[in-house]
Structure formats: structure tokens, C-alpha cells
C-alpha atoms as a PDB file:
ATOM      1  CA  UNK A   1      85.731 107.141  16.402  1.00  0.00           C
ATOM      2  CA  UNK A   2      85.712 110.345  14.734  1.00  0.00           C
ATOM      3  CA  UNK A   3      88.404 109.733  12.451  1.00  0.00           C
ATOM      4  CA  UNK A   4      86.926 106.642  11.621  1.00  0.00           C
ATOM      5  CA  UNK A   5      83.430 108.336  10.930  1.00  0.00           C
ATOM      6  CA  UNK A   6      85.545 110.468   8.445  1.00  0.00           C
ATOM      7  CA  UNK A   7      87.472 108.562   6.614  1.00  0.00           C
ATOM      8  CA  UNK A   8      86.419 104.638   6.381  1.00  0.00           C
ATOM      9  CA  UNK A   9      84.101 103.994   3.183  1.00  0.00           C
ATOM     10  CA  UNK A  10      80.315 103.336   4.332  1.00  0.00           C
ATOM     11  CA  UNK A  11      78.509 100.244   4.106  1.00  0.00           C
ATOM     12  CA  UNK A  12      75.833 100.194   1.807  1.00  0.00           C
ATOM     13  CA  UNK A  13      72.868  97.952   2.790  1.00  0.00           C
ATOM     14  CA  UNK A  14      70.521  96.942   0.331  1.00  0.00           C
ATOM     15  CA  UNK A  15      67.137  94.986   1.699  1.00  0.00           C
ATOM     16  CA  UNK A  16      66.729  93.291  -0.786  1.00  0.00           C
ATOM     17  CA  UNK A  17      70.038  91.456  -1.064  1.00  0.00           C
ATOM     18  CA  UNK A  18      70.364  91.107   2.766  1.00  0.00           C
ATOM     19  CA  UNK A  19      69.982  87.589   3.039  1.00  0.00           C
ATOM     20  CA  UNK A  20      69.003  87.753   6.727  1.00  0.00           C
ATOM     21  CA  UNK A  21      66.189  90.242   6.000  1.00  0.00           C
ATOM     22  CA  UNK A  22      64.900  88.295   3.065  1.00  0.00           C
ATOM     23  CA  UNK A  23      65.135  84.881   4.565  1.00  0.00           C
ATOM     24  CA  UNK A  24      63.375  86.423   7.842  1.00  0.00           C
ATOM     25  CA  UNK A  25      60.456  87.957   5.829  1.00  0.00           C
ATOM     26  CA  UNK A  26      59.716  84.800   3.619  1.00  0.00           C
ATOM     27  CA  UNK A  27      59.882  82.514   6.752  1.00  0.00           C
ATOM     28  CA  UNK A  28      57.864  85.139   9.539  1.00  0.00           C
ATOM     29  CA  UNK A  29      55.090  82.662  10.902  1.00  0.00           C
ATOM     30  CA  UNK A  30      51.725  84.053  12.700  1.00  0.00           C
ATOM     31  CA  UNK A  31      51.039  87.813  12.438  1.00  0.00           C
ATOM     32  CA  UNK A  32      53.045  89.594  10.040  1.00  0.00           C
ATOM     33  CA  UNK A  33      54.410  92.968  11.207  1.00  0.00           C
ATOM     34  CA  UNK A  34      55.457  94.376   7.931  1.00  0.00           C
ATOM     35  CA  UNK A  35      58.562  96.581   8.242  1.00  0.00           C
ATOM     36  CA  UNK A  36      57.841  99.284   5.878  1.00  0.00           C
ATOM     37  CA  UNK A  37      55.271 102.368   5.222  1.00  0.00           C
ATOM     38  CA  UNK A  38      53.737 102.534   1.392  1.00  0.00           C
ATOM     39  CA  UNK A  39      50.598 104.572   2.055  1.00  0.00           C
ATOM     40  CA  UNK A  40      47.030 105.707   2.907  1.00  0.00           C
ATOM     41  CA  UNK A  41      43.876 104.043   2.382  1.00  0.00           C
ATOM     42  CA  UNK A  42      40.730 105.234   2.776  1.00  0.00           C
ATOM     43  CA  UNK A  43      38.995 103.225   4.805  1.00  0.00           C
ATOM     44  CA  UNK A  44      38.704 103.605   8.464  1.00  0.00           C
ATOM     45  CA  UNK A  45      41.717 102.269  10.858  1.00  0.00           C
ATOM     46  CA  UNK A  46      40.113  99.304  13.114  1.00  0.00           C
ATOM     47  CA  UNK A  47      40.543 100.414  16.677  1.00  0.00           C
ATOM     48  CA  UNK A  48      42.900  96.502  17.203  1.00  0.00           C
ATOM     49  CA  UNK A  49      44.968  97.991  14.269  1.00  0.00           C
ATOM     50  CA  UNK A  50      45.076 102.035  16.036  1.00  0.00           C
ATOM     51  CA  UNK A  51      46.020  99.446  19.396  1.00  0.00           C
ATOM     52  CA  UNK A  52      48.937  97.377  17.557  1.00  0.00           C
ATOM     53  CA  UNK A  53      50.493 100.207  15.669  1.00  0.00           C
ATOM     54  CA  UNK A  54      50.829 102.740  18.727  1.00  0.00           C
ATOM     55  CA  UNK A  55      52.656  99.979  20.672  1.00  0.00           C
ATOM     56  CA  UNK A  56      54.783  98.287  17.490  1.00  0.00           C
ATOM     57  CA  UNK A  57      55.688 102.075  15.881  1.00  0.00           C
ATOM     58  CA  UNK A  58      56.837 105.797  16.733  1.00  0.00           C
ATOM     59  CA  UNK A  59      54.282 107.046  16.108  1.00  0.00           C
ATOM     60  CA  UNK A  60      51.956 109.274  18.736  1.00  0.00           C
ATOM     61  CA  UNK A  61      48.699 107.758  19.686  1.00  0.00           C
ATOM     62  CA  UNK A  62      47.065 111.300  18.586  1.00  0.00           C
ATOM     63  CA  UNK A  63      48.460 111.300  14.713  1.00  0.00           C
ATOM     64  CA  UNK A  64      46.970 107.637  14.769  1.00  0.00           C
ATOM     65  CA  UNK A  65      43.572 108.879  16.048  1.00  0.00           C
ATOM     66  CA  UNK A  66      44.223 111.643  13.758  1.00  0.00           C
ATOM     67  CA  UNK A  67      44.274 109.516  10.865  1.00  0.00           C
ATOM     68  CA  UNK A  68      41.619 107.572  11.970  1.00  0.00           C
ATOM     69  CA  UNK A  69      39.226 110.237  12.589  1.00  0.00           C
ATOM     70  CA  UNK A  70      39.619 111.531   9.315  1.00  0.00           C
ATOM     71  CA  UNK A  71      38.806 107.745   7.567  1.00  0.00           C
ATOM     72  CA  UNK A  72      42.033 106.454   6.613  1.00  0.00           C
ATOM     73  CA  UNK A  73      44.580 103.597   7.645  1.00  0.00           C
ATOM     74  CA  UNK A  74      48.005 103.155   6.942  1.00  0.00           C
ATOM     75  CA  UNK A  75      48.955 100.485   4.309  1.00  0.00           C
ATOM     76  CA  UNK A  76      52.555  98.376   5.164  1.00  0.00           C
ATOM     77  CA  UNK A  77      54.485  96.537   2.893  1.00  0.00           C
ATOM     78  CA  UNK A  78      57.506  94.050   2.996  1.00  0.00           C
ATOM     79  CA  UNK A  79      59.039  95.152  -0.106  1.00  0.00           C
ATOM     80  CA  UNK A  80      61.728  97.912   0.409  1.00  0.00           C
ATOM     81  CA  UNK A  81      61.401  99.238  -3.251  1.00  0.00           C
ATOM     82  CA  UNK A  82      57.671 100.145  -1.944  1.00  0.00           C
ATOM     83  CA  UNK A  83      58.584 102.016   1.085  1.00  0.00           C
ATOM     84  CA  UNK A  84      58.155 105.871   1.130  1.00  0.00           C
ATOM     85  CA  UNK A  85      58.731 108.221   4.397  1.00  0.00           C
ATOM     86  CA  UNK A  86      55.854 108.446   6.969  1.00  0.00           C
ATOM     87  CA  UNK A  87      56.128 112.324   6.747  1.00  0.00           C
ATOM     88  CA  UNK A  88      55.768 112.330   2.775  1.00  0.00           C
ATOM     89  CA  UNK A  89      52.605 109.688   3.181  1.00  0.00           C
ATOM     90  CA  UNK A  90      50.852 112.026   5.762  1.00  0.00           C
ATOM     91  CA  UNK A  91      51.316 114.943   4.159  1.00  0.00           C
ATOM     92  CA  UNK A  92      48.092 115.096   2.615  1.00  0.00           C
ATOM     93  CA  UNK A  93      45.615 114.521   5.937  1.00  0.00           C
ATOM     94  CA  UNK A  94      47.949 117.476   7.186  1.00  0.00           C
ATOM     95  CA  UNK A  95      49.518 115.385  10.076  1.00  0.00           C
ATOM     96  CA  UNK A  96      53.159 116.057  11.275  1.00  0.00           C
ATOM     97  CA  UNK A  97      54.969 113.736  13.360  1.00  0.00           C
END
């Protein structure tokens, strides 16, 4: 395993050309779970939304309520060119996950 960890060349992924990715996100029926973080809003997160998101992510129920008692929800997006690092996007409410 090691040696092939070292030496075989890596397999890029790109979402956007991964046809099952693509094909599964244009034909998702029902509730959407969006795959990707893009940012803060500032508007209160519902308490269903707080609910969904602390069974559906990693993240702690306190940096939710966190983010909630301080008037913002987190925006998700489908589109992987959008997507930024949860750590980067809290940064500014001074939350660490």
C-alpha cells in the first residue's frame, strides 16, 4: 500500500466533469441537500434548518447555535466552483470547529 501511495500518479477529480455527480444533482427529487458550503447570511437560522444541518453535517450542535445566536445561517450551494472551507466562512462570527 505504501509503495503504491508513493509512487502511482493521483487521480484528479473534478465535480464538475464527474458525470455521476452532475447527473445526480440535476436529477435530486424532493428536498435538496446541497453538497457544498459558500457562506453566511445574515438572517437568523430557522430552528428546522439548526435540526437538519446538525444531523446531515459535522458540524457541533453548539457552533450551529453559535451561529444562530449571533443572526446568521449558512448558505449551500451545488456548484463546486462556489464552495469555500467551513473554517474560512466562520471565521468572521469567531467560531472554530
Amino acid at each position: 500500500m505504501e509503495e503504491h501511495l508513493l509512487n502511482d500518479k493521483p487521480y484528479i477529480n473534478y465535480y464538475d466533469k464527474e458525470s455521476f455527480f452532475v447527473k445526480t444533482m440535476r436529477y435530486q427529487k424532493g428536498e435538496i441537500d446541497l453538497p457544498f458550503w459558500m457562506t453566511i447570511r445574515k438572517n437568523r437560522m430557522l430552528d428546522d434548518t439548526l435540526e437538519r444541518l446538525s444531523k446531515r453535517t459535522d458540524i457541533s450542535l453548539e457552533a450551529l447555535l453559535a451561529i444562530q445566536k449571533q443572526g446568521y445561517t449558512l448558505v449551500r450551494t451545488g456548484d463546486p466552483n462556489k464552495r469555500k472551507e467551513i473554517t474560512i466562512i466562520l471565521q468572521p462570527l469567531n467560531i472554530h470547529i
